[in-house]
PDB file of N, CA and C in Angstrom:
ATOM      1  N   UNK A   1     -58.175-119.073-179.104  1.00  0.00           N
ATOM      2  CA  UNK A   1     -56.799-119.179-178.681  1.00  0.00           C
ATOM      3  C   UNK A   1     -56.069-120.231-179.507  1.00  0.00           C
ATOM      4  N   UNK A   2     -56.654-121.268-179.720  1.00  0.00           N
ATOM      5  CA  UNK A   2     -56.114-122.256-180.408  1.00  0.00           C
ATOM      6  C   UNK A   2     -55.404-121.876-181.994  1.00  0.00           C
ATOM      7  N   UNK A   3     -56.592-121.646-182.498  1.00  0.00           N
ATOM      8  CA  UNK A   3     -56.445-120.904-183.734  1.00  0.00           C
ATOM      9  C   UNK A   3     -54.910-119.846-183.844  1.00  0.00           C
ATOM     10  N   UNK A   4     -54.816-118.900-182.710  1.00  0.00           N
ATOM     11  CA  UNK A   4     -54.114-117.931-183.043  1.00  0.00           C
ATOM     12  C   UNK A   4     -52.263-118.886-182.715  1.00  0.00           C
ATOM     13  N   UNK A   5     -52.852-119.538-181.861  1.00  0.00           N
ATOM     14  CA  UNK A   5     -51.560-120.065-181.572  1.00  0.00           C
ATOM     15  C   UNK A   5     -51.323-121.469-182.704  1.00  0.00           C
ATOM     16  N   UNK A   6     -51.883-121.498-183.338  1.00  0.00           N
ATOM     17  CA  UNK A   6     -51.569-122.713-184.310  1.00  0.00           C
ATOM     18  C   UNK A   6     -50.711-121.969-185.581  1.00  0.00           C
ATOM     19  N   UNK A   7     -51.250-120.529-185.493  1.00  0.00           N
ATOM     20  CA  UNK A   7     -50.695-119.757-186.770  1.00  0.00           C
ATOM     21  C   UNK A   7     -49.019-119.856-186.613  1.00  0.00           C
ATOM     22  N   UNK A   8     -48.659-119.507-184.942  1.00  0.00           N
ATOM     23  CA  UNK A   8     -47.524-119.706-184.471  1.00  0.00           C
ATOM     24  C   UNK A   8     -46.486-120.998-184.766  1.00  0.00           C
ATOM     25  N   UNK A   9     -47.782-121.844-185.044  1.00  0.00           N
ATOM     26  CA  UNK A   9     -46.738-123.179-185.801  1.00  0.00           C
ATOM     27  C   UNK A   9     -46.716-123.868-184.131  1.00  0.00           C
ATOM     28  N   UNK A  10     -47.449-123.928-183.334  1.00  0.00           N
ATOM     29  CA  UNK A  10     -47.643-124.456-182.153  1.00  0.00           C
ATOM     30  C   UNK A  10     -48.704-125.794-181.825  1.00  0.00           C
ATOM     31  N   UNK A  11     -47.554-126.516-181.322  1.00  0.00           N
ATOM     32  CA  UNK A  11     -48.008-127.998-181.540  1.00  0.00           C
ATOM     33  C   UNK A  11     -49.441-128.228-180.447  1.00  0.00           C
ATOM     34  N   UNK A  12     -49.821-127.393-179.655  1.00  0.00           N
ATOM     35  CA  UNK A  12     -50.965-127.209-178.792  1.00  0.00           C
ATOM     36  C   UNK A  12     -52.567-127.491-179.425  1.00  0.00           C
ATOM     37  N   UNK A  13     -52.937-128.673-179.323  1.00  0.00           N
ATOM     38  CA  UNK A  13     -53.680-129.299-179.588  1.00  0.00           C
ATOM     39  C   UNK A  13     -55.586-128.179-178.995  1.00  0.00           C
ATOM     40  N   UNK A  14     -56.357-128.538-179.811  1.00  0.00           N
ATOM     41  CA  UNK A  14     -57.462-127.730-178.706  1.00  0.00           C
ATOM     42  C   UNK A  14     -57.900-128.358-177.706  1.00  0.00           C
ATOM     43  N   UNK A  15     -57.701-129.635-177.162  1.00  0.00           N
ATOM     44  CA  UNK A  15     -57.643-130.303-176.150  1.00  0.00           C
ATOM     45  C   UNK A  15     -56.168-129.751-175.172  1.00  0.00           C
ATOM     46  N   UNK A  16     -55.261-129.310-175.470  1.00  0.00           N
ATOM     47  CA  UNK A  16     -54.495-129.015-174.681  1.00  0.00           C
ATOM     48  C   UNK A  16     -54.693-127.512-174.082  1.00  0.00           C
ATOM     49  N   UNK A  17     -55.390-126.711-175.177  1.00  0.00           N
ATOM     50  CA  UNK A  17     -55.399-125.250-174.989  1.00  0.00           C
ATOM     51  C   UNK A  17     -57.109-125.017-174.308  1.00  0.00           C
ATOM     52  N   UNK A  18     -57.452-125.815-174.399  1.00  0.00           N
ATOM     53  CA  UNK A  18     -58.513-125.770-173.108  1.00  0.00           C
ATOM     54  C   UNK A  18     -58.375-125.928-172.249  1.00  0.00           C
ATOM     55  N   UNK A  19     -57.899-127.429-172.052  1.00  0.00           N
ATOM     56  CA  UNK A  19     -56.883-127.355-170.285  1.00  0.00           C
ATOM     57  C   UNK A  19     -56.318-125.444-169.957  1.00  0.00           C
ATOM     58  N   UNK A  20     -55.176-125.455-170.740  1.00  0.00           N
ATOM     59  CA  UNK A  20     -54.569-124.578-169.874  1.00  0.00           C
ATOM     60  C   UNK A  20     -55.291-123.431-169.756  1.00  0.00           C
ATOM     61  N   UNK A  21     -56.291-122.735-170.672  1.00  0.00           N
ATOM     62  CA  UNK A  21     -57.389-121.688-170.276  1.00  0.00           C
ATOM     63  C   UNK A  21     -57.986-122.326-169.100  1.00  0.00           C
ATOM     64  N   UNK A  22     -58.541-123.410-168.653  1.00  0.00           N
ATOM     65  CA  UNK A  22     -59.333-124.072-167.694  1.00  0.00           C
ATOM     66  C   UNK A  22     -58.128-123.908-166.155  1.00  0.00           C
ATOM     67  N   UNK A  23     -56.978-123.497-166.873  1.00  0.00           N
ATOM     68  CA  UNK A  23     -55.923-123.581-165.134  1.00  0.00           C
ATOM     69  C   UNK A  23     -54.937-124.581-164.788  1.00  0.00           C
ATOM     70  N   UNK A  24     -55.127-125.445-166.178  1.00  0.00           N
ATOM     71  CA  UNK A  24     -54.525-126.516-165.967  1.00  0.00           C
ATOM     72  C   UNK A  24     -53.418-127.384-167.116  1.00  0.00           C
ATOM     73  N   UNK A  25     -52.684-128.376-167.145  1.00  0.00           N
ATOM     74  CA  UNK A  25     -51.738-128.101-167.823  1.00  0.00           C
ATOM     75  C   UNK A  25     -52.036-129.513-168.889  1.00  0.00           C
ATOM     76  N   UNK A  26     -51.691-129.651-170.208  1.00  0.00           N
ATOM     77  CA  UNK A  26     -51.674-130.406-171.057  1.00  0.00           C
ATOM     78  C   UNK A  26     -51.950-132.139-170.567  1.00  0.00           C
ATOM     79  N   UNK A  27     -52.191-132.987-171.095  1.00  0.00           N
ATOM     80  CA  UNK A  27     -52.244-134.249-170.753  1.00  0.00           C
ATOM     81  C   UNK A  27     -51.034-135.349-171.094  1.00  0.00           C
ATOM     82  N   UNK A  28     -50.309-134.698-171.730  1.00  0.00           N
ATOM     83  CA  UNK A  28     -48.654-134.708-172.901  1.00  0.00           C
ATOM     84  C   UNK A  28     -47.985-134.062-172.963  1.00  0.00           C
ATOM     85  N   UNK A  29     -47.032-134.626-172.857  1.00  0.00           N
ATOM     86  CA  UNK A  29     -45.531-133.367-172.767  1.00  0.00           C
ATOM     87  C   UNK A  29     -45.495-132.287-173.835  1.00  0.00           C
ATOM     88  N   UNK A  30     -45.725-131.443-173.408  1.00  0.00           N
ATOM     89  CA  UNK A  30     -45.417-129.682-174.377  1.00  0.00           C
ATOM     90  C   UNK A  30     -44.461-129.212-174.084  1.00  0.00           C
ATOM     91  N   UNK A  31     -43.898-128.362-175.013  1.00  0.00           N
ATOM     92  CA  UNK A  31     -42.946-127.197-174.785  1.00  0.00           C
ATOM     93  C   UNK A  31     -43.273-126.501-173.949  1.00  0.00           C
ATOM     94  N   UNK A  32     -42.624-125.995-173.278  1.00  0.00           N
ATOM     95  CA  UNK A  32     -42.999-125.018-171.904  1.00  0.00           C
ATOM     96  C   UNK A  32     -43.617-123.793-172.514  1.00  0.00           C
ATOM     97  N   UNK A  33     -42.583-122.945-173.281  1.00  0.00           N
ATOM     98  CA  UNK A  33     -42.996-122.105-174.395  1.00  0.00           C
ATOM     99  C   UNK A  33     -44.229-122.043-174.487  1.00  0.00           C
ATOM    100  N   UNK A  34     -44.201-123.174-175.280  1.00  0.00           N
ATOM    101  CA  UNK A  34     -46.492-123.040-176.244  1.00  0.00           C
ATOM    102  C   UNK A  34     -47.001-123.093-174.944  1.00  0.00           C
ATOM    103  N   UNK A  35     -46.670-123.577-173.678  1.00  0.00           N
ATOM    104  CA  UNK A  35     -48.320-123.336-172.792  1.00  0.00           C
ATOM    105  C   UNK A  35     -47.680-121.799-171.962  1.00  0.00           C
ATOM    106  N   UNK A  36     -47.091-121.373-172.011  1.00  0.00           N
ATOM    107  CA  UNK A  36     -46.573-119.586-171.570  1.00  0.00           C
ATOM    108  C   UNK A  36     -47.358-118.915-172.445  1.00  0.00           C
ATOM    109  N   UNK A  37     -46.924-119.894-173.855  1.00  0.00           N
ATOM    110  CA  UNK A  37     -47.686-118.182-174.807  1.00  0.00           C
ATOM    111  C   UNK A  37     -49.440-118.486-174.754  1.00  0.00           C
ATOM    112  N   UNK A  38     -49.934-119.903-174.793  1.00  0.00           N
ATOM    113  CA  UNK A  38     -51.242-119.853-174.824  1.00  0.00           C
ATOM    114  C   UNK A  38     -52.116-119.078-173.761  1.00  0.00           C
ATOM    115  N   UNK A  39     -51.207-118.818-172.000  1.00  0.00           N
ATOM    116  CA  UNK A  39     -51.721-118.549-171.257  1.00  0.00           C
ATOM    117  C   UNK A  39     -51.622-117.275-171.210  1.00  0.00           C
ATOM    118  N   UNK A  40     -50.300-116.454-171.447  1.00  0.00           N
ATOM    119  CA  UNK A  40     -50.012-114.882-171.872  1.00  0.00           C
ATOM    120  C   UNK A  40     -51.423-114.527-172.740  1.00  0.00           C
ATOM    121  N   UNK A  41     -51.420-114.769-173.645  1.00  0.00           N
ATOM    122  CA  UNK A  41     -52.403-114.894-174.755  1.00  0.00           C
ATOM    123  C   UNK A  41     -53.999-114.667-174.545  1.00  0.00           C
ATOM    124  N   UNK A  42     -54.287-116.005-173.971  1.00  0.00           N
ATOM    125  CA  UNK A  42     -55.792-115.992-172.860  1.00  0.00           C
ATOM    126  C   UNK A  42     -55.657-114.824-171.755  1.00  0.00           C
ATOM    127  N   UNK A  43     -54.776-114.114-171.063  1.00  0.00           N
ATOM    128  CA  UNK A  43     -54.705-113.442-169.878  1.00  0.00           C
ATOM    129  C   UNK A  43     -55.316-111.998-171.165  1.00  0.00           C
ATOM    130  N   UNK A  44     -54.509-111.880-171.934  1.00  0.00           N
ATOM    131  CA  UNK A  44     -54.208-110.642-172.773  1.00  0.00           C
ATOM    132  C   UNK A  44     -55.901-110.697-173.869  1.00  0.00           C
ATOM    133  N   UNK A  45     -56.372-111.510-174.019  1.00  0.00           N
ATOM    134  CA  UNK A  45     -57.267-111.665-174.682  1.00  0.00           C
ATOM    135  C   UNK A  45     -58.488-111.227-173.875  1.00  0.00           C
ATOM    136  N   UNK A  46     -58.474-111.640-172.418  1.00  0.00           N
ATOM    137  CA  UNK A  46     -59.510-111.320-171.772  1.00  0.00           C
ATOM    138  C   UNK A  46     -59.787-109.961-171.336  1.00  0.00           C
ATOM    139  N   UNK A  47     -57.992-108.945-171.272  1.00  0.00           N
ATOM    140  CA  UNK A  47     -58.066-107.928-171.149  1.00  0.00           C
ATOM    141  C   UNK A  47     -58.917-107.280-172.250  1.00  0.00           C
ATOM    142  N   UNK A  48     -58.568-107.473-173.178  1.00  0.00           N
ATOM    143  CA  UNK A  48     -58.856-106.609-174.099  1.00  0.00           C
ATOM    144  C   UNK A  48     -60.266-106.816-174.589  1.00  0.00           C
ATOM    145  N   UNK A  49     -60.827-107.804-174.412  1.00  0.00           N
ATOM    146  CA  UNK A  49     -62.377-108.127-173.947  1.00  0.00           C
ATOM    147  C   UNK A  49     -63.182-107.175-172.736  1.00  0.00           C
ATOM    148  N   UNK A  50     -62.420-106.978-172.091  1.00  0.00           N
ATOM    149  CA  UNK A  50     -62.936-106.479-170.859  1.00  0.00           C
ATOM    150  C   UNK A  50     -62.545-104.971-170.654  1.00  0.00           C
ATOM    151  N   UNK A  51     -61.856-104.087-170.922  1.00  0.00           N
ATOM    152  CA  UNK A  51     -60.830-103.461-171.007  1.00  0.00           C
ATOM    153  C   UNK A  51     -62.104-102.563-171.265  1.00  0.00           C
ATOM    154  N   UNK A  52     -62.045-101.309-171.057  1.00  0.00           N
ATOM    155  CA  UNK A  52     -62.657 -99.673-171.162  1.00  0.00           C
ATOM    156  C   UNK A  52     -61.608 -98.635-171.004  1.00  0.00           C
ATOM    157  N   UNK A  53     -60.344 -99.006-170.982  1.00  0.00           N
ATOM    158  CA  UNK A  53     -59.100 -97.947-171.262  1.00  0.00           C
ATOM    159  C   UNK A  53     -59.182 -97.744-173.043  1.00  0.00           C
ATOM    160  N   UNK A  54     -59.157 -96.511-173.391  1.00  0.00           N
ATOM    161  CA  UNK A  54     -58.852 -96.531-174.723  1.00  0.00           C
ATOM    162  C   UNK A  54     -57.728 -97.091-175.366  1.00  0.00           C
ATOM    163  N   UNK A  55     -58.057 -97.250-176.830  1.00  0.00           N
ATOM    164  CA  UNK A  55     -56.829 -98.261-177.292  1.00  0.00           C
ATOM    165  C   UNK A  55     -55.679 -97.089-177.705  1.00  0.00           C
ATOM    166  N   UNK A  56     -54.277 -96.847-176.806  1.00  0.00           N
ATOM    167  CA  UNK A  56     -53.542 -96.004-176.897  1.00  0.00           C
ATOM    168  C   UNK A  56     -52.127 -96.857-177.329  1.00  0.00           C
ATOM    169  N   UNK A  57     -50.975 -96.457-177.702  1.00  0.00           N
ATOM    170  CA  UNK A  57     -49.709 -96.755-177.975  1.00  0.00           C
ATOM    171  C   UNK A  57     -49.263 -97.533-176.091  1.00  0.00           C
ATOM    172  N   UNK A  58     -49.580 -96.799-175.370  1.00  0.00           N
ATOM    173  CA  UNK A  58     -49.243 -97.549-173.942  1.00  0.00           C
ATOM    174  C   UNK A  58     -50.199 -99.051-173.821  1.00  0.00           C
ATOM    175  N   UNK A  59     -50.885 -98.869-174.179  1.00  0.00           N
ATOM    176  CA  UNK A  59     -52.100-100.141-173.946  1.00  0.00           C
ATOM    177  C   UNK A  59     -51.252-100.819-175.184  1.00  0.00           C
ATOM    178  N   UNK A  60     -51.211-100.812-176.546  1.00  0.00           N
ATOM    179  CA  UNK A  60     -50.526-101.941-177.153  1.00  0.00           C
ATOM    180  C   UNK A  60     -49.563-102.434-176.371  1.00  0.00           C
ATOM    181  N   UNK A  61     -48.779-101.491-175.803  1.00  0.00           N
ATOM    182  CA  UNK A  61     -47.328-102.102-175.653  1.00  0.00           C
ATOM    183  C   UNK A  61     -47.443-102.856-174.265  1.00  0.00           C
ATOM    184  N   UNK A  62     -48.342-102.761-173.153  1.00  0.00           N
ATOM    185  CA  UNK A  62     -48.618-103.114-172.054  1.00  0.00           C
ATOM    186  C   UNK A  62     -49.129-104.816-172.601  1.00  0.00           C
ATOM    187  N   UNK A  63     -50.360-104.765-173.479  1.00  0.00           N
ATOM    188  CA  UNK A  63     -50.170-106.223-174.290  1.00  0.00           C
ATOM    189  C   UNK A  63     -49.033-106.594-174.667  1.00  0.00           C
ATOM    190  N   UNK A  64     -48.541-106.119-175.303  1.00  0.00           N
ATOM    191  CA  UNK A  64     -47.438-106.502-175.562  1.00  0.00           C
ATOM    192  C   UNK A  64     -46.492-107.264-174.918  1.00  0.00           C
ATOM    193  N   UNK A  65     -46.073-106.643-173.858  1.00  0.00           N
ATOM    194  CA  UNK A  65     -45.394-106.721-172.797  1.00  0.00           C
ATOM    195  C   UNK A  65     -46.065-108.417-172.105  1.00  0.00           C
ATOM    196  N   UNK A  66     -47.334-108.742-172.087  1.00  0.00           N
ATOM    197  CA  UNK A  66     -48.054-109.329-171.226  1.00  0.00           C
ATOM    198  C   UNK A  66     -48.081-110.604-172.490  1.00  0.00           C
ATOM    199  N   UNK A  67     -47.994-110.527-173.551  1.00  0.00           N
ATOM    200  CA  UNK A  67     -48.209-111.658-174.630  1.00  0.00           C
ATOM    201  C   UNK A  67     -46.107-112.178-174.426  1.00  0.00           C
ATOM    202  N   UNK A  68     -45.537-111.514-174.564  1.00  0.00           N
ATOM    203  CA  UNK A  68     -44.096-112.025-174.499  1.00  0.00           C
ATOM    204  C   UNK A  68     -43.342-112.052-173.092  1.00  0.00           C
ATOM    205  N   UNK A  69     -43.789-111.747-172.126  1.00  0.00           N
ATOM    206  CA  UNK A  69     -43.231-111.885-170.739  1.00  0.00           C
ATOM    207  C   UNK A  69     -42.810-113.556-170.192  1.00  0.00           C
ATOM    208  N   UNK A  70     -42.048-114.331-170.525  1.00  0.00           N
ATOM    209  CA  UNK A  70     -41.647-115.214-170.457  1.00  0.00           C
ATOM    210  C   UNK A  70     -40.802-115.912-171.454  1.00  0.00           C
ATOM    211  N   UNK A  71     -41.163-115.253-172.821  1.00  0.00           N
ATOM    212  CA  UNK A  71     -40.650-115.791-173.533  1.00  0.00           C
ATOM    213  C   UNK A  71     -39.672-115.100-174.662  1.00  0.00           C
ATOM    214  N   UNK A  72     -39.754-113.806-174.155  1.00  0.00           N
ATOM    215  CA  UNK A  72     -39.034-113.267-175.232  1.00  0.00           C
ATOM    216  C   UNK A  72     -38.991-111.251-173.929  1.00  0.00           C
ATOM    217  N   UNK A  73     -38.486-111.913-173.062  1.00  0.00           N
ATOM    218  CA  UNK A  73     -38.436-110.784-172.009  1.00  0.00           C
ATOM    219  C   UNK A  73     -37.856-109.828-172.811  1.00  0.00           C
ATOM    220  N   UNK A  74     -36.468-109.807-173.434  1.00  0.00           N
ATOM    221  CA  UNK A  74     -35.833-108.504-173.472  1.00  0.00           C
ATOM    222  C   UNK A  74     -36.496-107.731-174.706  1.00  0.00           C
ATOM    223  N   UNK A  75     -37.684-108.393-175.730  1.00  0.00           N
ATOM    224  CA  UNK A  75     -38.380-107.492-176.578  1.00  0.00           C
ATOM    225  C   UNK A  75     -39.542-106.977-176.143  1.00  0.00           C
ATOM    226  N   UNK A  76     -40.032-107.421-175.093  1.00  0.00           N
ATOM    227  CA  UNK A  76     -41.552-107.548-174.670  1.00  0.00           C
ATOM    228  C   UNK A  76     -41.805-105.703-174.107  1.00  0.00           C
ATOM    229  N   UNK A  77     -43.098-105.856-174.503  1.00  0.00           N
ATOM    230  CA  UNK A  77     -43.048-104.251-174.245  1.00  0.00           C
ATOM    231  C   UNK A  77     -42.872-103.048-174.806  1.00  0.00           C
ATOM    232  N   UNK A  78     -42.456-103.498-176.314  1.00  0.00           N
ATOM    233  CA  UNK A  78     -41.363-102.432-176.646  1.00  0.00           C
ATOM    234  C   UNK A  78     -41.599-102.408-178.436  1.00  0.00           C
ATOM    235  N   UNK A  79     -41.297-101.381-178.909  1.00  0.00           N
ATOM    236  CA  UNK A  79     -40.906-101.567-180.398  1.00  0.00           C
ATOM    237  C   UNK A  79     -39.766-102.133-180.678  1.00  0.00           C
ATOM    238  N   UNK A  80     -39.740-102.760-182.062  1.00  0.00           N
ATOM    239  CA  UNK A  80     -38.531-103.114-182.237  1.00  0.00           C
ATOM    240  C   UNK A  80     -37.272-102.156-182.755  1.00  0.00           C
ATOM    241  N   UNK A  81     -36.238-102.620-182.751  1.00  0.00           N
ATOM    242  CA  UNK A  81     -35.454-101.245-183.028  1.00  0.00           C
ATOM    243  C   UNK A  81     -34.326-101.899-184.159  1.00  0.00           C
ATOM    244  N   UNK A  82     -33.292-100.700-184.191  1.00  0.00           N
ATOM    245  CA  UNK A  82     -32.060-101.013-184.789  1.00  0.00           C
ATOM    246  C   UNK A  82     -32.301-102.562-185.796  1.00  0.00           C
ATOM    247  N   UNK A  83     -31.654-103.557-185.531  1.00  0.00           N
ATOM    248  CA  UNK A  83     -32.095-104.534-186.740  1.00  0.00           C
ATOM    249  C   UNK A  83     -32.865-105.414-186.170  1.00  0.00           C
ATOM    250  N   UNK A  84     -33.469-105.429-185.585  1.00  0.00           N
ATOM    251  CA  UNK A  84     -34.850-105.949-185.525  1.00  0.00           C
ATOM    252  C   UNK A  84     -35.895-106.410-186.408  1.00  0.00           C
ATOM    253  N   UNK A  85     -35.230-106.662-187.122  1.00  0.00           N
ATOM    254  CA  UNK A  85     -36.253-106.701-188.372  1.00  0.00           C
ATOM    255  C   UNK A  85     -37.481-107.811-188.059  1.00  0.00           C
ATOM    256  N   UNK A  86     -38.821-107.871-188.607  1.00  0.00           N
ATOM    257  CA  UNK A  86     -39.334-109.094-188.510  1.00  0.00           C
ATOM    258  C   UNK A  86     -39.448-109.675-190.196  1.00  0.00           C
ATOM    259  N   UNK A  87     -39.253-110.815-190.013  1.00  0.00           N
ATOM    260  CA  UNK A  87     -39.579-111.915-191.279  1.00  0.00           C
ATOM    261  C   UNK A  87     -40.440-113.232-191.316  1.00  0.00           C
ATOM    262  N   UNK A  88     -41.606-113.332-192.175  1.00  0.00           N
ATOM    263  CA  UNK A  88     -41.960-114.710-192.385  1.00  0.00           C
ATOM    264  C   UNK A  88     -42.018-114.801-193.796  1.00  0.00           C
ATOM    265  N   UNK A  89     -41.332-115.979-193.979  1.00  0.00           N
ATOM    266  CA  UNK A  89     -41.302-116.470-195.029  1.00  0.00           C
ATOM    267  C   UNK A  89     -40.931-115.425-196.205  1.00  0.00           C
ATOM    268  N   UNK A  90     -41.737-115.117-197.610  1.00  0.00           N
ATOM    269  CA  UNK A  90     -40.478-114.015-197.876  1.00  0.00           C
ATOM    270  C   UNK A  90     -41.128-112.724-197.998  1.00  0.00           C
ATOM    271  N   UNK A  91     -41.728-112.428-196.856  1.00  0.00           N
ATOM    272  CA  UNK A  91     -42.433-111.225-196.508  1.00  0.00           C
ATOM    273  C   UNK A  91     -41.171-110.408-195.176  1.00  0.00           C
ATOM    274  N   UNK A  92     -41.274-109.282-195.561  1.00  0.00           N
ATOM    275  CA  UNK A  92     -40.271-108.402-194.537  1.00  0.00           C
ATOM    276  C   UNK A  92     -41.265-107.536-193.899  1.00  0.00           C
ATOM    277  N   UNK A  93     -41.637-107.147-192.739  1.00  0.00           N
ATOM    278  CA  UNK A  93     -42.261-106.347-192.145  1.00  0.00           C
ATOM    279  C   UNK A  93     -41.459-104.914-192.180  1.00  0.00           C
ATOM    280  N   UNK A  94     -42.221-103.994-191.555  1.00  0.00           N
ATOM    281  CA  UNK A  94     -41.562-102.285-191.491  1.00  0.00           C
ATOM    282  C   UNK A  94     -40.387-102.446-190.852  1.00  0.00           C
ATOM    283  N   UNK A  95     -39.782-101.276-191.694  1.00  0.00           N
ATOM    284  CA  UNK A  95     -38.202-101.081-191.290  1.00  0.00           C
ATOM    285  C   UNK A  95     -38.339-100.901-189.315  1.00  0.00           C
ATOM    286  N   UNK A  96     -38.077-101.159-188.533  1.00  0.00           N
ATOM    287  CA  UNK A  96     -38.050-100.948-187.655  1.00  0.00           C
ATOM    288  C   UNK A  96     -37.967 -99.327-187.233  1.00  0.00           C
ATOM    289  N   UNK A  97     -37.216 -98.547-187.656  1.00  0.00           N
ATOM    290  CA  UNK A  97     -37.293 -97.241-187.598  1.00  0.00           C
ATOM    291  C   UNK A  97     -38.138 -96.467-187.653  1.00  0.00           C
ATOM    292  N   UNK A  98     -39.491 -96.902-188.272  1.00  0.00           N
ATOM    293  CA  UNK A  98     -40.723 -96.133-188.746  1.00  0.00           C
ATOM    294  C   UNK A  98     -41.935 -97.060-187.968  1.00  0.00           C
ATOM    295  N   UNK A  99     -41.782 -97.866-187.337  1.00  0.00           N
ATOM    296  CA  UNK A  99     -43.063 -98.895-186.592  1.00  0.00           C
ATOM    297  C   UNK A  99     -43.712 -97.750-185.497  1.00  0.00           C
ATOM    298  N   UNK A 100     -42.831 -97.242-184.641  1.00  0.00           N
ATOM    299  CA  UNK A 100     -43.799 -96.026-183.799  1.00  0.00           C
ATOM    300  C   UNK A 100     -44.275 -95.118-184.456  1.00  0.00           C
ATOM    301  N   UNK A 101     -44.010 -94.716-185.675  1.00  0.00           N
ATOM    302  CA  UNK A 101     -44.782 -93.832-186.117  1.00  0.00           C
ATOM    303  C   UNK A 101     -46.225 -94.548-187.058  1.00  0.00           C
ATOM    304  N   UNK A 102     -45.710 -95.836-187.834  1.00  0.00           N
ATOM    305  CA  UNK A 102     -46.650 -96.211-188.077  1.00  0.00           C
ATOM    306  C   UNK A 102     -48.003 -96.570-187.430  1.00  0.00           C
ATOM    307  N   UNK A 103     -47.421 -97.464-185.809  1.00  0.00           N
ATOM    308  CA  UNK A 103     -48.407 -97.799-184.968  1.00  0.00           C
ATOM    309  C   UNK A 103     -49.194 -96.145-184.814  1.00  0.00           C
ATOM    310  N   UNK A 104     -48.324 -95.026-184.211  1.00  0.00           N
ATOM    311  CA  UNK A 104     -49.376 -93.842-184.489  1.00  0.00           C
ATOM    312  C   UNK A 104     -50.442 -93.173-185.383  1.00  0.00           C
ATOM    313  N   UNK A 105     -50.145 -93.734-186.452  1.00  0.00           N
ATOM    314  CA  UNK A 105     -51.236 -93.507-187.688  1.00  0.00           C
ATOM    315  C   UNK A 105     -52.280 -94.457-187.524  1.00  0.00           C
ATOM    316  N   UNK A 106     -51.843 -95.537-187.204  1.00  0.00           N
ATOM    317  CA  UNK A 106     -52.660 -96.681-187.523  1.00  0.00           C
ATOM    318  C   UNK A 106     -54.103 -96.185-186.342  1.00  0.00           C
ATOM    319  N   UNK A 107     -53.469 -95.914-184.938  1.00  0.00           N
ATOM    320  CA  UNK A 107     -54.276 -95.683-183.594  1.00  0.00           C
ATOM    321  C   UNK A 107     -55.025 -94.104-184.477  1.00  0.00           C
ATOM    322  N   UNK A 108     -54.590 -93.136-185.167  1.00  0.00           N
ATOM    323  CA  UNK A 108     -55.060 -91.782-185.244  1.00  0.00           C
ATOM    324  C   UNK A 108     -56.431 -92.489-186.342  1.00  0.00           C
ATOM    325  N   UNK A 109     -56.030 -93.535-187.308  1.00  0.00           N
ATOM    326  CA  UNK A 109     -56.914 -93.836-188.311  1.00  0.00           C
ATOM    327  C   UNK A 109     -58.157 -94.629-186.977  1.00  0.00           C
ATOM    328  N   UNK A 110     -57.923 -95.246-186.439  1.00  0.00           N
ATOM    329  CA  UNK A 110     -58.692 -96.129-185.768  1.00  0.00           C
ATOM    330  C   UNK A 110     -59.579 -95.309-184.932  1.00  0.00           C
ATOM    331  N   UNK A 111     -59.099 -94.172-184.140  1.00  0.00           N
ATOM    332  CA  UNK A 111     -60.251 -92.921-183.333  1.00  0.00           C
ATOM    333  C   UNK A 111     -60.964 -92.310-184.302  1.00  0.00           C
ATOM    334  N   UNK A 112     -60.227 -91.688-185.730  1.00  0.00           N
ATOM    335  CA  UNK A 112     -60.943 -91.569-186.581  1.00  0.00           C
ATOM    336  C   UNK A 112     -62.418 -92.073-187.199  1.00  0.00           C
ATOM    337  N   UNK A 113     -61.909 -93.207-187.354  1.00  0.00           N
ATOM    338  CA  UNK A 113     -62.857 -94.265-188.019  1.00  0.00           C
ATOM    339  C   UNK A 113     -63.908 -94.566-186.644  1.00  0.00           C
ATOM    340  N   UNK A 114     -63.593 -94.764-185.737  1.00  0.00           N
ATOM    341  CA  UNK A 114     -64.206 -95.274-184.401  1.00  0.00           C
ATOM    342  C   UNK A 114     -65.265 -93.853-184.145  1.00  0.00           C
ATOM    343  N   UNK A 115     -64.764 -92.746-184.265  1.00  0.00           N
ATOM    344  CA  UNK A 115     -65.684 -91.977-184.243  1.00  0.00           C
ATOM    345  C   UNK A 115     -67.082 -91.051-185.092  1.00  0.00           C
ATOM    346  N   UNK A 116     -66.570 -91.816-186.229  1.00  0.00           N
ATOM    347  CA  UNK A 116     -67.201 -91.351-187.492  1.00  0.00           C
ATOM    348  C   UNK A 116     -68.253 -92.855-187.326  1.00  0.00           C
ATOM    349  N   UNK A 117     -67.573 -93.713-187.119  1.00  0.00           N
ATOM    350  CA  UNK A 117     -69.037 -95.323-187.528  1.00  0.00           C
ATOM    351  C   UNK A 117     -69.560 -95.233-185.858  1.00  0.00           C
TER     352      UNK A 117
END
């Protein structure tokens, strides 16, 4: 957890992100934010650890939904659309227009592959 949320540029220490997996909250003032997403995160991590639903377009987006539910409500759940674009640094992600179809290839390659290895 630490790891993934550090990529985020999240000041959550692994002393802090154990606490809050453990139930409990930082020892130092945090952004409210970083301990929402560390705990979204851990909830969503364990699903998918545990999880025997196949990995479908509803199951991403249900993560989905469950990784941004506090912090970014009105995208959570959902593809992005219209200009939505995502950006880091000077990388541009898929046009938004083509992400559901991509995520569909990606899931058709993955049963594929999942059933052949």
């Amino acid at each position: 957890m630490h790891q993934s949320n550090a990529i985020e540029n999240s000041t959550l220490t692994l002393e802090d992100t154990e606490r809050i997996l453990a139930g409990g909250v930082p020892t130092t003032a945090r952004d409210l934010r970083e301990i929402v997403e560390a705990s979204n995160l851990a909830r969503v991590t364990d699903d998918l650890l545990n999880s025997t639903e196949p990995l479908s377009v509803d199951l991403l987006l249900r993560w989905h939904r469950e990784l941004l539910t506090g912090i970014r409500d009105d995208a959570a759940g959902r593809f992005r659309r219209g200009d939505e674009w995502v950006r880091v640094g000077s990388h541009l992600g898929a046009n938004p227009a083509f992400v559901a179809g991509l995520i569909d290839e990606a899931l058709e390659r993955f049963r594929v592959g999942h059933l052949m290895g």
